[in-house]
Protein backbone atom coordinates (compact mmCIF):
# COMPACT_ATOMS: atom_id res chain seq x y z
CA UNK A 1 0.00 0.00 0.00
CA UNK A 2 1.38 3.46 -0.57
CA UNK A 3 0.53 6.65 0.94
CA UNK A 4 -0.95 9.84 -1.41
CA UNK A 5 -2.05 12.93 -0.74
CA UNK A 6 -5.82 14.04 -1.63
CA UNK A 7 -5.60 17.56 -3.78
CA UNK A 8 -7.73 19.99 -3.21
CA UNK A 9 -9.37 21.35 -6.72
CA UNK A 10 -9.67 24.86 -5.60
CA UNK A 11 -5.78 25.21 -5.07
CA UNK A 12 -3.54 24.97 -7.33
CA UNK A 13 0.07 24.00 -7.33
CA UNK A 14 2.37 26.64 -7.77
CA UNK A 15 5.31 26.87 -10.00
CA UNK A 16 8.15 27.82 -7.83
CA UNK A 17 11.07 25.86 -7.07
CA UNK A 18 11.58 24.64 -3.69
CA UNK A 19 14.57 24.02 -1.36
CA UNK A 20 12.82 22.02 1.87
CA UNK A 21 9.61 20.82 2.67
CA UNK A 22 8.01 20.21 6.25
CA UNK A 23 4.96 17.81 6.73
CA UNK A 24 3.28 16.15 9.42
CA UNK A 25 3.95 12.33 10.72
CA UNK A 26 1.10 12.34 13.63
CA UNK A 27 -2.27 12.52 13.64
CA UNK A 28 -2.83 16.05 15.45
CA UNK A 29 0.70 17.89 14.23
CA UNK A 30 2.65 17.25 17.63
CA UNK A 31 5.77 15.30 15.17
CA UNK A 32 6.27 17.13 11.82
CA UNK A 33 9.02 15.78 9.62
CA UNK A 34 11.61 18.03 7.00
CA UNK A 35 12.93 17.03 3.91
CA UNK A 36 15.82 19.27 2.58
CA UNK A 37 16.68 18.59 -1.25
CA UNK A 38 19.97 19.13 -2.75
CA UNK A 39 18.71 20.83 -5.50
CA UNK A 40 15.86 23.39 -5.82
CA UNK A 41 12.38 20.95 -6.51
CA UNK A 42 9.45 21.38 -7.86
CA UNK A 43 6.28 22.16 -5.19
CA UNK A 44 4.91 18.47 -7.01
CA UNK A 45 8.32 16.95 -7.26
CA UNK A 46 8.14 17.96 -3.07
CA UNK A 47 5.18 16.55 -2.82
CA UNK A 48 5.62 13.15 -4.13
CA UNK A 49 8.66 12.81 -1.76
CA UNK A 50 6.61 13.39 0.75
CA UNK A 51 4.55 10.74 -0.58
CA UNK A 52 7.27 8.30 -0.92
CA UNK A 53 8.48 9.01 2.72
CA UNK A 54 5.21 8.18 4.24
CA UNK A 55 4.84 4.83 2.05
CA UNK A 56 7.57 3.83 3.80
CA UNK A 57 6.49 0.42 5.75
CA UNK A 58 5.99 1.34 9.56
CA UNK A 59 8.50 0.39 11.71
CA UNK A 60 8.68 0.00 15.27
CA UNK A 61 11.30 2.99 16.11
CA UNK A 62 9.00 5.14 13.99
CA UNK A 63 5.88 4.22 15.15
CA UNK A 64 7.69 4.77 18.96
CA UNK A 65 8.82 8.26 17.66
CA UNK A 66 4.77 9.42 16.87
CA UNK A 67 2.25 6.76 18.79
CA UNK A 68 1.91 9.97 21.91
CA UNK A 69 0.28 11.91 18.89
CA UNK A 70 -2.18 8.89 16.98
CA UNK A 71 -5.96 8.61 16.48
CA UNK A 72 -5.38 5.01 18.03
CA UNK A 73 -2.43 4.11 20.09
CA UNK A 74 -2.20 0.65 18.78
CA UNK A 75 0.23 -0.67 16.05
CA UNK A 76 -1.94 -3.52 14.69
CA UNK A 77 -3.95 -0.88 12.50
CA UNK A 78 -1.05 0.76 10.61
CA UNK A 79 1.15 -1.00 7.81
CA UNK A 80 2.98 2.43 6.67
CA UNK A 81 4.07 5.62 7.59
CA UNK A 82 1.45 7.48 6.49
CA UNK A 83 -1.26 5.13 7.47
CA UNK A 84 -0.61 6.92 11.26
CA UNK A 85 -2.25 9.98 9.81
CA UNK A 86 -5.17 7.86 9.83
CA UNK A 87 -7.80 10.54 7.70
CA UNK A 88 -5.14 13.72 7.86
CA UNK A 89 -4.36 13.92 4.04
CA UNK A 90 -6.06 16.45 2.70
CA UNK A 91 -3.47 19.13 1.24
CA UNK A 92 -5.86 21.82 1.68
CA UNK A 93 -2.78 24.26 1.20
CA UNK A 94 1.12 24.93 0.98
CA UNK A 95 2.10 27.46 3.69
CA UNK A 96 5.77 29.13 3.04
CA UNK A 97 7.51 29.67 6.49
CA UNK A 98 10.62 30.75 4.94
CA UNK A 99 11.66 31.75 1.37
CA UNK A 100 11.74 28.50 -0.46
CA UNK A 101 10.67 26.47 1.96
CA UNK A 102 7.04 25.05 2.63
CA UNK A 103 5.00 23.39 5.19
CA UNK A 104 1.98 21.14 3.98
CA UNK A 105 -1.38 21.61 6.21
CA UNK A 106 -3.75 19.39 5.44
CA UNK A 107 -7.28 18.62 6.78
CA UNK A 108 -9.50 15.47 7.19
């Protein structure tokens, strides 16, 4: 199973190049993760890292790192990373917190 993102249809993608992106790894926001590229990205080439980051299988030092912030606190129910975000995938928007870099907010 892999892990996408649902787009929003009233907001675009822009077409800027990115350095970093910042995303969430818990259900409610308390564990956010960063990805820093080498190269300047596109906002979708971003996002599909992000994508392949949270299609990761779940491990147990990972699930350790963000079960204090989960919908349920119980391993059994999640087979990937992004599976711990339980209904949190929404992009509703991109937010930029510093020049070239972007945080994703999503909604459920």
């Amino acid at each position: 199973m892999s892990f996408s993102y649902i787009l929003s249809s009233y907001y675009p993608i822009p077409d800027k190049q990115l350095s970093s992106i910042i995303f969430d790894i818990s259900r409610y926001g308390k564990h956010t993760h960063r990805i820093d590229f080498g190269k300047p990205v596109s906002y979708t080439d971003a996002i599909e890292e992000v994508e392949r980051f949270l299609s990761v299988p779940l491990d147990d030092e990972y699930y350790n790192l963000v079960k204090d912030d989960l919908f349920i606190d119980d391993r059994r129910y999640f087979d990937t990373r992004g599976e711990c975000l339980t209904d949190l995938k929404f992009l509703e928007r991109l937010k930029e917190v510093e020049p070239s870099v972007v945080m994703i907010k999503c909604g459920s």
